[in-house]
PDB file of N, CA and C in Angstrom:
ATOM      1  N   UNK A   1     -69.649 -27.650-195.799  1.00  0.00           N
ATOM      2  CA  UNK A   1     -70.406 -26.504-196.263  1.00  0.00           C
ATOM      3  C   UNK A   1     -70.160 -25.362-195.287  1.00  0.00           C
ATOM      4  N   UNK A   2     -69.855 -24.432-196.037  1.00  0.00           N
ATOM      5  CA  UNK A   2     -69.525 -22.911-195.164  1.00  0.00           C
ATOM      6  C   UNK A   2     -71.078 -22.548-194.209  1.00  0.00           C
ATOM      7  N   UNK A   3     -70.780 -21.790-193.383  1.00  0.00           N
ATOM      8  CA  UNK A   3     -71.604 -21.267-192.785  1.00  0.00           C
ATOM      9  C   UNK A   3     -72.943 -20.391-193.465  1.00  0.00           C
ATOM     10  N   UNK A   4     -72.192 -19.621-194.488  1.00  0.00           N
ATOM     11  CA  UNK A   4     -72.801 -18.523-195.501  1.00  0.00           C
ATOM     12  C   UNK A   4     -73.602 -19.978-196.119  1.00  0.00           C
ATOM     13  N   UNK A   5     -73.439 -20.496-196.480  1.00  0.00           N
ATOM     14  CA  UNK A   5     -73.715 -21.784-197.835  1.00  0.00           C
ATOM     15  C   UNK A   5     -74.608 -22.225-196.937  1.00  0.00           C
ATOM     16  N   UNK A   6     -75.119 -22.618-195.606  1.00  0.00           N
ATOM     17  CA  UNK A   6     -76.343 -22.747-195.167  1.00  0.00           C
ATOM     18  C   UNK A   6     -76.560 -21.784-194.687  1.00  0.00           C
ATOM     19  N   UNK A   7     -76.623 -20.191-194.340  1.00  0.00           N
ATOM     20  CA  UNK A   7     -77.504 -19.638-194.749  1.00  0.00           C
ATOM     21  C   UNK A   7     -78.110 -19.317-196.023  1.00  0.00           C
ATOM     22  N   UNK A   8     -77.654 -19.633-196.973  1.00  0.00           N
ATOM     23  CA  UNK A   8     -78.524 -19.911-198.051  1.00  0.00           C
ATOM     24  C   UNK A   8     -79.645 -21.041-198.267  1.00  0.00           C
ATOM     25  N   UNK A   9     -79.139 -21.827-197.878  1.00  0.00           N
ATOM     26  CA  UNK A   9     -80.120 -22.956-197.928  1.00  0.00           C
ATOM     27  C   UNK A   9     -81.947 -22.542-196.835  1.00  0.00           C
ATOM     28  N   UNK A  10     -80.954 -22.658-195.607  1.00  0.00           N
ATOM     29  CA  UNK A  10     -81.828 -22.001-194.647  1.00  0.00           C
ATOM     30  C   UNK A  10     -82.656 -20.150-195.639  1.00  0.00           C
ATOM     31  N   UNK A  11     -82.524 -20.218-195.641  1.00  0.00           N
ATOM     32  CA  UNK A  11     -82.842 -18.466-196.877  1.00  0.00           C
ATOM     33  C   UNK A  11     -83.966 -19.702-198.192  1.00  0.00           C
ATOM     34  N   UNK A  12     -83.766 -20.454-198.398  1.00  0.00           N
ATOM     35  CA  UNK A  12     -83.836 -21.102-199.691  1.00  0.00           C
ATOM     36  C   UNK A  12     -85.517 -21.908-199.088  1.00  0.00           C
ATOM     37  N   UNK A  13     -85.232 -22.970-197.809  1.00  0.00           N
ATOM     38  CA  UNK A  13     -86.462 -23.302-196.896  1.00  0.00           C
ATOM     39  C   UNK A  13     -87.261 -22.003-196.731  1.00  0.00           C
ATOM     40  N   UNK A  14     -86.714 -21.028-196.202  1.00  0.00           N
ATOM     41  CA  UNK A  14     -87.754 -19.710-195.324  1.00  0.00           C
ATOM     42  C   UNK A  14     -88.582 -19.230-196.997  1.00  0.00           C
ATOM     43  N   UNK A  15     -88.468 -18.994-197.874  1.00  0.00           N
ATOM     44  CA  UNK A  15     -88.753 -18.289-199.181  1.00  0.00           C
ATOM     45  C   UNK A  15     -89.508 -19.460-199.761  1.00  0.00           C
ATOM     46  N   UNK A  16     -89.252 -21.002-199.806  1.00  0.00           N
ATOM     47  CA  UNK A  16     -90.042 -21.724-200.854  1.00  0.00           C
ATOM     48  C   UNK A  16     -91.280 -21.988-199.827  1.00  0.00           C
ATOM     49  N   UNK A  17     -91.039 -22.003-198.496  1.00  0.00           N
ATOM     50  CA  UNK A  17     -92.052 -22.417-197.780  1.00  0.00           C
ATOM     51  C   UNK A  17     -93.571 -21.199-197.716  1.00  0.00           C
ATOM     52  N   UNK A  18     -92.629 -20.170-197.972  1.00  0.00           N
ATOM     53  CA  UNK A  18     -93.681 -18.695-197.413  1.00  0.00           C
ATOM     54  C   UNK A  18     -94.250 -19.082-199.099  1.00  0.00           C
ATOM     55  N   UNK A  19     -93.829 -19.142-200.151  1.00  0.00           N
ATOM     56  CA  UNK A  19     -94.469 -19.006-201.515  1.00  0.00           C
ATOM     57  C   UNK A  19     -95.522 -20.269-201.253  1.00  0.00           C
ATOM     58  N   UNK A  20     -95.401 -21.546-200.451  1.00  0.00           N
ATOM     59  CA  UNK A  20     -96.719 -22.434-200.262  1.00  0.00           C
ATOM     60  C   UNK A  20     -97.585 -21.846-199.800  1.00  0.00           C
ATOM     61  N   UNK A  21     -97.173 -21.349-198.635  1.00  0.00           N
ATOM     62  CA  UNK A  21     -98.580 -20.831-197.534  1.00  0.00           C
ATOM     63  C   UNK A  21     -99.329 -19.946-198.288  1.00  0.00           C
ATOM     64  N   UNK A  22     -98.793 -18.902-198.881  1.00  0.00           N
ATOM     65  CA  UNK A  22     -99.402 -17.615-199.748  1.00  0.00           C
ATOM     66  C   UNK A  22    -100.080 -18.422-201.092  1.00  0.00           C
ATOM     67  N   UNK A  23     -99.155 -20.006-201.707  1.00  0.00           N
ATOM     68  CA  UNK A  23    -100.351 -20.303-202.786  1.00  0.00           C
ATOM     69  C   UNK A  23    -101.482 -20.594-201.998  1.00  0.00           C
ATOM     70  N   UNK A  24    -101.673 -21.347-200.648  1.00  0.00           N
ATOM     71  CA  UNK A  24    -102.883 -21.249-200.604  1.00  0.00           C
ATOM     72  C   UNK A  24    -103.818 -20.366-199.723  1.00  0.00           C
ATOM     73  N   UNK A  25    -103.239 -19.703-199.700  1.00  0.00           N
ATOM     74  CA  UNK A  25    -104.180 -18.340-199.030  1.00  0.00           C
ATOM     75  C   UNK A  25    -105.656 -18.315-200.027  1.00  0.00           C
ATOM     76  N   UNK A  26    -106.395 -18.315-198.997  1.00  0.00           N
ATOM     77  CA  UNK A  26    -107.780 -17.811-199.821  1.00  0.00           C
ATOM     78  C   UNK A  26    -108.914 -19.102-200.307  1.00  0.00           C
ATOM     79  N   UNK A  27    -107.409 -20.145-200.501  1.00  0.00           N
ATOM     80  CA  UNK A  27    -108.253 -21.818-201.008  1.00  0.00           C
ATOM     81  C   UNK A  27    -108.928 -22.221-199.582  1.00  0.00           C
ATOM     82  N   UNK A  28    -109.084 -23.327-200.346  1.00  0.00           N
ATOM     83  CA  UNK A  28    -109.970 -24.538-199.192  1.00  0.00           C
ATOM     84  C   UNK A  28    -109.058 -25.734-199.334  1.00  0.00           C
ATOM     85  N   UNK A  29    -109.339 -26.696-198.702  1.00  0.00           N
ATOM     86  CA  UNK A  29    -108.919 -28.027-198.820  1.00  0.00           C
ATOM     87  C   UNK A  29    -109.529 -28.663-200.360  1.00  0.00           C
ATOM     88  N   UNK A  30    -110.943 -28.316-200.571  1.00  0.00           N
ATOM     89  CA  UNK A  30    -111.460 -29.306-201.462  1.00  0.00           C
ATOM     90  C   UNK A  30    -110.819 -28.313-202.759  1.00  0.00           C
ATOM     91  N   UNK A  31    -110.171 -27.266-202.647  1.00  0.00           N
ATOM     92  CA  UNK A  31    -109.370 -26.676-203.500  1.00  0.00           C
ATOM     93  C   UNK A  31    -108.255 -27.457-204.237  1.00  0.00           C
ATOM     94  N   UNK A  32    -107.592 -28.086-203.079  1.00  0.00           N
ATOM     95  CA  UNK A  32    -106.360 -28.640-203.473  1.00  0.00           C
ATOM     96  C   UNK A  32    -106.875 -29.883-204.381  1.00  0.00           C
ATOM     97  N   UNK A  33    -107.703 -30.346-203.703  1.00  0.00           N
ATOM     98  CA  UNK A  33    -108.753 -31.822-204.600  1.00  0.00           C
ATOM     99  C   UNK A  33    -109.078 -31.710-205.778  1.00  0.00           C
ATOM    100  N   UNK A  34    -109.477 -30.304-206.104  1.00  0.00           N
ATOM    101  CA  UNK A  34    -110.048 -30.339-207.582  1.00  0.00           C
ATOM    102  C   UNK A  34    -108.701 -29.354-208.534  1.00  0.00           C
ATOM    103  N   UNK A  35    -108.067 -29.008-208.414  1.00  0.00           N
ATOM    104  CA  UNK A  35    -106.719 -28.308-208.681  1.00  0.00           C
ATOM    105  C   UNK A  35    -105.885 -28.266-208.965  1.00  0.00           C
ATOM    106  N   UNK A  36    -105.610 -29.100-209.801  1.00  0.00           N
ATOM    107  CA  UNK A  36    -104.330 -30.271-210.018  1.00  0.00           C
ATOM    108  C   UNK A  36    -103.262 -29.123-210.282  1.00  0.00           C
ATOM    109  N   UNK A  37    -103.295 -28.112-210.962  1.00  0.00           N
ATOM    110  CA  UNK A  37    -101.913 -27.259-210.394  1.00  0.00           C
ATOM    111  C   UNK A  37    -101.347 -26.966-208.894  1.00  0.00           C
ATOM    112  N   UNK A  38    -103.053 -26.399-208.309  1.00  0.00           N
ATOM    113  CA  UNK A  38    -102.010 -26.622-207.147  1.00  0.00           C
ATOM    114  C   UNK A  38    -101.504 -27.621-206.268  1.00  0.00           C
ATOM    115  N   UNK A  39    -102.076 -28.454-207.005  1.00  0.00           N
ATOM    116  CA  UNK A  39    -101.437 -30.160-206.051  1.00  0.00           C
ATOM    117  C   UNK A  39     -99.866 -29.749-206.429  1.00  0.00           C
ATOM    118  N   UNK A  40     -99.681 -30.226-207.967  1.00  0.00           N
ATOM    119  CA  UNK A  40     -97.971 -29.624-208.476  1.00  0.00           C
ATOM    120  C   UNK A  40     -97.241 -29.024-207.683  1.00  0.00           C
ATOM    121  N   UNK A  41     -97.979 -27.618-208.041  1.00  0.00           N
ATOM    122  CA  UNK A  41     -96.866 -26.931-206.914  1.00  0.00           C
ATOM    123  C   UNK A  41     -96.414 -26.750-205.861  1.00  0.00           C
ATOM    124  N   UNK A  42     -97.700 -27.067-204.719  1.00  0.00           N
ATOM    125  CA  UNK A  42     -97.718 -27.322-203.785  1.00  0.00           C
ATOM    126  C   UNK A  42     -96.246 -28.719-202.988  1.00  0.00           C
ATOM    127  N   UNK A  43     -96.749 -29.287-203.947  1.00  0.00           N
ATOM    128  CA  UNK A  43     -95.898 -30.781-203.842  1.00  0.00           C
ATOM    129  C   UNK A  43     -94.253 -29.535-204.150  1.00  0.00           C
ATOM    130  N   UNK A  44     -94.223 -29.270-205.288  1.00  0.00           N
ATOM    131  CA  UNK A  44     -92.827 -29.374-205.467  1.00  0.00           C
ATOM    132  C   UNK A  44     -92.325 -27.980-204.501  1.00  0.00           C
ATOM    133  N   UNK A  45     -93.007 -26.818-203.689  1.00  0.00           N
ATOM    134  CA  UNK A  45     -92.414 -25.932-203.044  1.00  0.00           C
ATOM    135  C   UNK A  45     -91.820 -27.159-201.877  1.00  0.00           C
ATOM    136  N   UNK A  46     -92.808 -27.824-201.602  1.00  0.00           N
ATOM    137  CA  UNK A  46     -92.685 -28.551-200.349  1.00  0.00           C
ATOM    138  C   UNK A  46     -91.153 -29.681-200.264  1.00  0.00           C
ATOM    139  N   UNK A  47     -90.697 -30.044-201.977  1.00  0.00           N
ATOM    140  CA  UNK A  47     -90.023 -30.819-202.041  1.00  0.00           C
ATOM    141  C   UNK A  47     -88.920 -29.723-201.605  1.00  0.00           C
ATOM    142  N   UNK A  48     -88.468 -28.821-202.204  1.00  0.00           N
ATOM    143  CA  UNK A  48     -87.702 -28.056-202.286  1.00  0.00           C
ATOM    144  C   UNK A  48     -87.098 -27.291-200.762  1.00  0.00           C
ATOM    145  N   UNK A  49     -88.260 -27.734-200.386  1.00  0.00           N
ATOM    146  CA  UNK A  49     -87.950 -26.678-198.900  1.00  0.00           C
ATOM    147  C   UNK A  49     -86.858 -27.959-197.959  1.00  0.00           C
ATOM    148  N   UNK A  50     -87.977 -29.317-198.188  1.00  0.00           N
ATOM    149  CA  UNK A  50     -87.010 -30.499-197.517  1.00  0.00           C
ATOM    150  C   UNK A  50     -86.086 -30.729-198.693  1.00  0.00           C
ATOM    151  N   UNK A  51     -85.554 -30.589-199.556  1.00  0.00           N
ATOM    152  CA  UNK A  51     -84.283 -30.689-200.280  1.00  0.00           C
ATOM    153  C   UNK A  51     -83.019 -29.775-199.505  1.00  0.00           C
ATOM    154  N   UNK A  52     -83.398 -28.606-199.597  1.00  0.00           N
ATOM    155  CA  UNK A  52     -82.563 -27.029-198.901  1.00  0.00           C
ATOM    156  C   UNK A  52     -82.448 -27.806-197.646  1.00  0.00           C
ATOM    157  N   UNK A  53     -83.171 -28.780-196.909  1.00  0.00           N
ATOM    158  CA  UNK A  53     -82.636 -28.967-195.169  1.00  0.00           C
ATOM    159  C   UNK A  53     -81.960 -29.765-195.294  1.00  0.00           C
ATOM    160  N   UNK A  54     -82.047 -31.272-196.301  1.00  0.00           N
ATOM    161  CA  UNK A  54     -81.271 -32.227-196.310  1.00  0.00           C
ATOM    162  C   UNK A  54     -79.506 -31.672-196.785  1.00  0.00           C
ATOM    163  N   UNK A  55     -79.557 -30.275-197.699  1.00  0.00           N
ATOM    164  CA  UNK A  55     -78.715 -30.101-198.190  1.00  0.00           C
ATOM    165  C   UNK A  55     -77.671 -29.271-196.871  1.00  0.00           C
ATOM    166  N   UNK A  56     -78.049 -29.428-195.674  1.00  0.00           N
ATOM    167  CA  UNK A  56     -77.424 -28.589-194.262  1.00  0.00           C
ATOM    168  C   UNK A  56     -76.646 -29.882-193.913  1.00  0.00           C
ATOM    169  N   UNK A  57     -75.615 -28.963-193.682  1.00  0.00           N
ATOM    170  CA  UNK A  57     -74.944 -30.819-192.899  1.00  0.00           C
ATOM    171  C   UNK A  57     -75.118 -30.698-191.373  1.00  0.00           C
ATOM    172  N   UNK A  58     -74.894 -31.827-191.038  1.00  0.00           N
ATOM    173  CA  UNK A  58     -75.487 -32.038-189.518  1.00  0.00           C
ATOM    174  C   UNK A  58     -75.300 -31.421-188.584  1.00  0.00           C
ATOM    175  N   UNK A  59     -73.568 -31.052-188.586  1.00  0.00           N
ATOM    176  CA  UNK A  59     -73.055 -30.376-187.862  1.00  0.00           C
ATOM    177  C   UNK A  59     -73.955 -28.808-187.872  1.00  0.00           C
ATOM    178  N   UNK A  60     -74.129 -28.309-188.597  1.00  0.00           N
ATOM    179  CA  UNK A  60     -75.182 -27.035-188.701  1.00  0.00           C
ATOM    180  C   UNK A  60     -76.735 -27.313-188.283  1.00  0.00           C
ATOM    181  N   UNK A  61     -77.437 -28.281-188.658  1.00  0.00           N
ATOM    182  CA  UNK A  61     -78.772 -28.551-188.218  1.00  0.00           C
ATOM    183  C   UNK A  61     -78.649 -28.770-186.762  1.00  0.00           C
ATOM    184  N   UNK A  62     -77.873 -28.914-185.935  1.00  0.00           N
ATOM    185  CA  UNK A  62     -77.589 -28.970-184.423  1.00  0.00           C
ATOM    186  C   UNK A  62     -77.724 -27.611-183.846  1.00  0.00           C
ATOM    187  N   UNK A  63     -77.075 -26.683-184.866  1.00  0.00           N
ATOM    188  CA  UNK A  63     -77.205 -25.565-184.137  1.00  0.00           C
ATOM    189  C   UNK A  63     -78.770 -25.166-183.796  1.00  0.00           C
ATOM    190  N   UNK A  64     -79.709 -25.225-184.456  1.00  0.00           N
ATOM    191  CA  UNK A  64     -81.068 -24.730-184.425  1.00  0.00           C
ATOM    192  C   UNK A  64     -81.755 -26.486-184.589  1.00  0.00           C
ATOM    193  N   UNK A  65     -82.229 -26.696-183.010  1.00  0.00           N
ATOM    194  CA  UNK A  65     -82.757 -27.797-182.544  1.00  0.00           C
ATOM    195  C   UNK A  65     -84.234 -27.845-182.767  1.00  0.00           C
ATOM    196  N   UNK A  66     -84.481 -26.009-182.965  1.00  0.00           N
ATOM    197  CA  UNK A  66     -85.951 -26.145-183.224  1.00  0.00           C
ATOM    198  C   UNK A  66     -86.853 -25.929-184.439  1.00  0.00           C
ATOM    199  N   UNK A  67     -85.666 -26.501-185.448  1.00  0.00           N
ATOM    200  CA  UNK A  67     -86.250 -26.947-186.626  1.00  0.00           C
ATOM    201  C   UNK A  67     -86.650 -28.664-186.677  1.00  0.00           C
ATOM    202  N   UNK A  68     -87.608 -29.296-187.158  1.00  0.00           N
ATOM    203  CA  UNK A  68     -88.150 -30.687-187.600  1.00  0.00           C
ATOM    204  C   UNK A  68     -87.027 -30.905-188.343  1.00  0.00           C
ATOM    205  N   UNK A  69     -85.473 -31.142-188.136  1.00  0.00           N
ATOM    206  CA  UNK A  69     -85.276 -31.832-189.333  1.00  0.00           C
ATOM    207  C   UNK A  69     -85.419 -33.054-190.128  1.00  0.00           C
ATOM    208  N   UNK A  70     -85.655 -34.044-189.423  1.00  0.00           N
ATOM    209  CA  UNK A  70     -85.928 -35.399-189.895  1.00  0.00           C
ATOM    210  C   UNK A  70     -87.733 -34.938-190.642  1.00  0.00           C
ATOM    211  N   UNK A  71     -88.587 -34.559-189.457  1.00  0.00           N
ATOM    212  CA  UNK A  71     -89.908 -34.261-190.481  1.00  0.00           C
ATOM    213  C   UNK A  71     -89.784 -33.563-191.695  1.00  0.00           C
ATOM    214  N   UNK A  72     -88.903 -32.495-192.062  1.00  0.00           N
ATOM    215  CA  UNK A  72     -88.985 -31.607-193.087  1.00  0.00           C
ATOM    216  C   UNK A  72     -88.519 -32.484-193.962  1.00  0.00           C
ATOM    217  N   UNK A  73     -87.269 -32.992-193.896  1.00  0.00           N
ATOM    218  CA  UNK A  73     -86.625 -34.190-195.304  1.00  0.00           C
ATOM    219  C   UNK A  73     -87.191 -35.172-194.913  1.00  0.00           C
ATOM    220  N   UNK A  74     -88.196 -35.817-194.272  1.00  0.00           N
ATOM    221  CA  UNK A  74     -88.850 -36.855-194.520  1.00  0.00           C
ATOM    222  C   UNK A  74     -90.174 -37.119-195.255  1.00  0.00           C
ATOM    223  N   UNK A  75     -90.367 -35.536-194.938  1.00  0.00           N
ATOM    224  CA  UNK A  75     -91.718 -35.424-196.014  1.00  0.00           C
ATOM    225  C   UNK A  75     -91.394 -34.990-197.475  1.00  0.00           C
ATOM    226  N   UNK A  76     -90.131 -34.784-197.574  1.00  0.00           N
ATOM    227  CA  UNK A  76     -89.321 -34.435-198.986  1.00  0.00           C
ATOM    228  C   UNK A  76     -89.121 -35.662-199.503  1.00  0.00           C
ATOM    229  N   UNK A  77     -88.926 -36.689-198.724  1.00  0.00           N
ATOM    230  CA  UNK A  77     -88.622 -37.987-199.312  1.00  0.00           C
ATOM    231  C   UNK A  77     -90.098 -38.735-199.687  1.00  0.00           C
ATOM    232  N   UNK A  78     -90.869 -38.556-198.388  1.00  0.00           N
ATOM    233  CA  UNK A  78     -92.172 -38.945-199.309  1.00  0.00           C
ATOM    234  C   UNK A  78     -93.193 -38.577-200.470  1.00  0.00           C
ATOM    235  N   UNK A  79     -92.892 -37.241-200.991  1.00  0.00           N
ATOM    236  CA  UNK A  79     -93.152 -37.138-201.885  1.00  0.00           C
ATOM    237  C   UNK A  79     -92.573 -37.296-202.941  1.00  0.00           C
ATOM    238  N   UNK A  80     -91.267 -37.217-202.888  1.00  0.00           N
ATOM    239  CA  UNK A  80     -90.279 -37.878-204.418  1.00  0.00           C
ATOM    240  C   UNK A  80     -91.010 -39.396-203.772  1.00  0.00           C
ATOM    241  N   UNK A  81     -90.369 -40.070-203.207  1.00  0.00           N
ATOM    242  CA  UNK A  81     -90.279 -41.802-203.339  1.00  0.00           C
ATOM    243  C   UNK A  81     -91.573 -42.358-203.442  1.00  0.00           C
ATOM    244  N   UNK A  82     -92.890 -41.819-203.183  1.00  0.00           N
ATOM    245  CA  UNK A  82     -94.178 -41.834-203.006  1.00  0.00           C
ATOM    246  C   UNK A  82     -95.243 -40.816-203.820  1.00  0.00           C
ATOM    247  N   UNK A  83     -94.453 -40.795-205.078  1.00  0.00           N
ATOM    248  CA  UNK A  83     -95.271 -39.846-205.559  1.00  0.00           C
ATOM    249  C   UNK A  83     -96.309 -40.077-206.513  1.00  0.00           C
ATOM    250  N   UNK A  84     -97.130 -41.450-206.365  1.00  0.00           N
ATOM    251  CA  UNK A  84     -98.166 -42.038-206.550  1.00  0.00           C
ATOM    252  C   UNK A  84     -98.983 -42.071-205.376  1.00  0.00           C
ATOM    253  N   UNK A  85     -98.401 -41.851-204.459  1.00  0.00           N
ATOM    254  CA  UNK A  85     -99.314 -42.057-203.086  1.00  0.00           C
ATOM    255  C   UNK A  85     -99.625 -40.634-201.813  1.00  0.00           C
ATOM    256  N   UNK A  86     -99.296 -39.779-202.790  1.00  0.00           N
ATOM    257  CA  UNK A  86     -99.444 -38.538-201.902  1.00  0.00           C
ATOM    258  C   UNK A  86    -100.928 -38.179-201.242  1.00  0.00           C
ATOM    259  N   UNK A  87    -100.834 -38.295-200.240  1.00  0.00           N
ATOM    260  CA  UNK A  87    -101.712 -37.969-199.593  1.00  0.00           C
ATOM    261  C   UNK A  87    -102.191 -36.536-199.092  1.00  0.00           C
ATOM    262  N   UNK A  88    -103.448 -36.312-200.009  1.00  0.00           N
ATOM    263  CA  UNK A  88    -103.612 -35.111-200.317  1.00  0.00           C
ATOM    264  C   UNK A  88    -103.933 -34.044-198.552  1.00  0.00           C
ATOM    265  N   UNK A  89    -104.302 -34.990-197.477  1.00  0.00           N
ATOM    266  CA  UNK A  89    -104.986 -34.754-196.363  1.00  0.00           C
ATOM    267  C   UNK A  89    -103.396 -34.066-195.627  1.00  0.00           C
ATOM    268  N   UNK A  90    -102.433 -34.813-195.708  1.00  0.00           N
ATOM    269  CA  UNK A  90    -101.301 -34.810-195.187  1.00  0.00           C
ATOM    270  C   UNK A  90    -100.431 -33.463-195.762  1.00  0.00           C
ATOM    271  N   UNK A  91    -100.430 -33.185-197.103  1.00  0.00           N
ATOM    272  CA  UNK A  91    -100.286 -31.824-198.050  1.00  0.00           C
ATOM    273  C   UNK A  91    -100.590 -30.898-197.691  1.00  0.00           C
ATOM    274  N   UNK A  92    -102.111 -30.750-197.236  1.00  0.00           N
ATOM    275  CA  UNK A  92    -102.415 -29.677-196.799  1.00  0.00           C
ATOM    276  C   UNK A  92    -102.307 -29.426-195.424  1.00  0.00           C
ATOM    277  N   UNK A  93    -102.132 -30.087-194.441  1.00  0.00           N
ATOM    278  CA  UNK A  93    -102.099 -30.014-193.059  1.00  0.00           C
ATOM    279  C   UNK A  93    -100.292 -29.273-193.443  1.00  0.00           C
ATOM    280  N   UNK A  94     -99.662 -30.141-193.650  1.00  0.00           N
ATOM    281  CA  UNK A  94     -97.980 -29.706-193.847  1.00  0.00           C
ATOM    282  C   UNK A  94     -97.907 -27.998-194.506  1.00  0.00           C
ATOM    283  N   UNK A  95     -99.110 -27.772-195.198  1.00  0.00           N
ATOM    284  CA  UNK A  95     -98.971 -26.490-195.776  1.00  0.00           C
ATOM    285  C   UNK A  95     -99.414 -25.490-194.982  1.00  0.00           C
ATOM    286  N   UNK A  96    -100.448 -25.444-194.162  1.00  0.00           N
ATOM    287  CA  UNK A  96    -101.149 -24.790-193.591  1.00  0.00           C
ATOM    288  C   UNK A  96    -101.049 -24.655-191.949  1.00  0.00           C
ATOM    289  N   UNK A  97    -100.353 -25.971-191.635  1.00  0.00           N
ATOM    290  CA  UNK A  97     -99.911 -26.117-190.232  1.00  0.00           C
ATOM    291  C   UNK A  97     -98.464 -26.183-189.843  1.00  0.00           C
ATOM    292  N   UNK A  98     -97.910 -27.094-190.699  1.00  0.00           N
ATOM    293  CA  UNK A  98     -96.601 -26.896-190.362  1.00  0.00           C
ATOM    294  C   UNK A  98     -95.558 -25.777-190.569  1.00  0.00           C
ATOM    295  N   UNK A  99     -95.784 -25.819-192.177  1.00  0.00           N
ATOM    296  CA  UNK A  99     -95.028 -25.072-192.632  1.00  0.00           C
ATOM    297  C   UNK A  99     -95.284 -23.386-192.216  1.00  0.00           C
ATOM    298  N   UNK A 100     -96.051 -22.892-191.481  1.00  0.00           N
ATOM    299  CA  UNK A 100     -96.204 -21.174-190.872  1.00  0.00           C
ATOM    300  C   UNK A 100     -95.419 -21.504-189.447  1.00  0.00           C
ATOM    301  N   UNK A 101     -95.698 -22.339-188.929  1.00  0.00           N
ATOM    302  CA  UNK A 101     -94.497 -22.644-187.841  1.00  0.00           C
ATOM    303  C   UNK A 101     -93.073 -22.851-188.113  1.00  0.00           C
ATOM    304  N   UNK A 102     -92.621 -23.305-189.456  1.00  0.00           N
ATOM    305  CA  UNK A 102     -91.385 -23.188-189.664  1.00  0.00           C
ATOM    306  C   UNK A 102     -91.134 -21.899-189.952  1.00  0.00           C
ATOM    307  N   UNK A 103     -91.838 -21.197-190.612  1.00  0.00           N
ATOM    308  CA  UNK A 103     -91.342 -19.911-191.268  1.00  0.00           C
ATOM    309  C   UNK A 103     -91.090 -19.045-190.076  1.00  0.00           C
ATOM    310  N   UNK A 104     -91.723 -19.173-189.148  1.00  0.00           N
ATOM    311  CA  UNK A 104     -91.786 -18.189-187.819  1.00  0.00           C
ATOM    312  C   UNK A 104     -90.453 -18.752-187.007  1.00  0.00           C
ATOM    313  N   UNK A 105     -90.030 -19.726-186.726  1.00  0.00           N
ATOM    314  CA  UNK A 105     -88.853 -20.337-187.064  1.00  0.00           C
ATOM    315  C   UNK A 105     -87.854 -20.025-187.191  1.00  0.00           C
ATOM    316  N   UNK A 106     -87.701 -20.266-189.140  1.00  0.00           N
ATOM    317  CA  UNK A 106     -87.021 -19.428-189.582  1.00  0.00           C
ATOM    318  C   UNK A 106     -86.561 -18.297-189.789  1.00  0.00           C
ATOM    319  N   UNK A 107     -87.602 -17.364-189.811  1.00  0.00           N
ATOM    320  CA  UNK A 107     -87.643 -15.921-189.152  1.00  0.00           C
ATOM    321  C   UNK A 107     -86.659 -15.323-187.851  1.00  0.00           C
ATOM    322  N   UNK A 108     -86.652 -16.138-186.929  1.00  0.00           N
ATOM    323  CA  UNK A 108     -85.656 -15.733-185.957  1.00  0.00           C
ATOM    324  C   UNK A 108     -84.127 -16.604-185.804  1.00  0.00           C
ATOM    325  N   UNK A 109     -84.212 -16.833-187.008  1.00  0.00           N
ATOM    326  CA  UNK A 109     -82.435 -17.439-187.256  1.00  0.00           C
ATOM    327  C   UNK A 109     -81.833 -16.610-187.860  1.00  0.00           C
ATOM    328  N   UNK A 110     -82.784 -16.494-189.272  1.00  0.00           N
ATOM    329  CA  UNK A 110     -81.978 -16.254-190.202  1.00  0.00           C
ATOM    330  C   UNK A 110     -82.164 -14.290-189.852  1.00  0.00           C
ATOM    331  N   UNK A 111     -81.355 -13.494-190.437  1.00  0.00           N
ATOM    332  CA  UNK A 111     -81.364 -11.816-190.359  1.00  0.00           C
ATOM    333  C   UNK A 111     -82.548 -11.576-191.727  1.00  0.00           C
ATOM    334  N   UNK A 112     -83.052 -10.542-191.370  1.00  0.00           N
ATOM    335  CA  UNK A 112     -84.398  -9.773-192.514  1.00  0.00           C
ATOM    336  C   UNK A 112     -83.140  -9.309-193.562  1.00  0.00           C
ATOM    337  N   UNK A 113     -83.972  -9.738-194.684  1.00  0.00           N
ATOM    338  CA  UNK A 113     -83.222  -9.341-196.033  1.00  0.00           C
ATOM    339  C   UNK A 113     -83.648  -7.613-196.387  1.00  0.00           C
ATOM    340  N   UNK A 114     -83.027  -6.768-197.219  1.00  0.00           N
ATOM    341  CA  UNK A 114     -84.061  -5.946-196.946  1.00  0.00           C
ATOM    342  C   UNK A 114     -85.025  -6.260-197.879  1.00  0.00           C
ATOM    343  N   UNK A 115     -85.651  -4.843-197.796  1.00  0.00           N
ATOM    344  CA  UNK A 115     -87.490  -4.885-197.462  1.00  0.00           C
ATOM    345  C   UNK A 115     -88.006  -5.821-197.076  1.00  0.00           C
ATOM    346  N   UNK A 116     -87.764  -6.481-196.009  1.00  0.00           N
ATOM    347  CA  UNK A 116     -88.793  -7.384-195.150  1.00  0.00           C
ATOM    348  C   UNK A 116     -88.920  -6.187-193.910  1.00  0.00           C
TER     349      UNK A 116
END
């Protein structure tokens, strides 16, 4: 994979992750509980973001050490392979905690598109 071809991906993580945090701006936890859309979406920005990292090949995920990569596609894998068992406690911590630390992150890899 070209260089350009993960910055897309990397571009692809920074954008599905910021659209989680912003769905839940404003909610609560017992939000996500009673909400079953935003369980959905929530789940699938989150799949998507660890899909875009798994899709970096290694040789590139080396360059930027201070991304989670094993956490980011591991929590991509537990929600496809475990998706009877999602743990709603774990969802929202990943949304609200992790994932604003990746974006900030991501933010200083990748260049501002414009209007950012």
């Amino acid at each position: 994979m070209s260089r350009h071809r993960s910055e897309v991906r990397l571009r692809h993580m920074l954008d599905h992750a910021r659209e989680a945090v912003e769905m839940v701006s404003g909610k609560s936890r017992a939000d996500l509980t009673n909400t079953r859309l935003l369980q959905l979406g929530l789940v699938r920005l989150v799949e998507i973001v660890g899909e875009a990292a798994a899709s970096i090949p290694k040789d590139q995920r080396t360059k930027y050490p201070e991304i989670p990569w094993q956490d980011v596609v591991g929590m991509r894998n537990k929600l496809i392979h475990e998706y009877d068992r999602i743990d709603l406690d774990i969802l929202w911590d990943t949304v609200t905690v992790e994932l604003p630390d990746l974006i900030e992150t991501l933010q200083t890899i990748l260049p501002p598109e414009a209007g950012e």
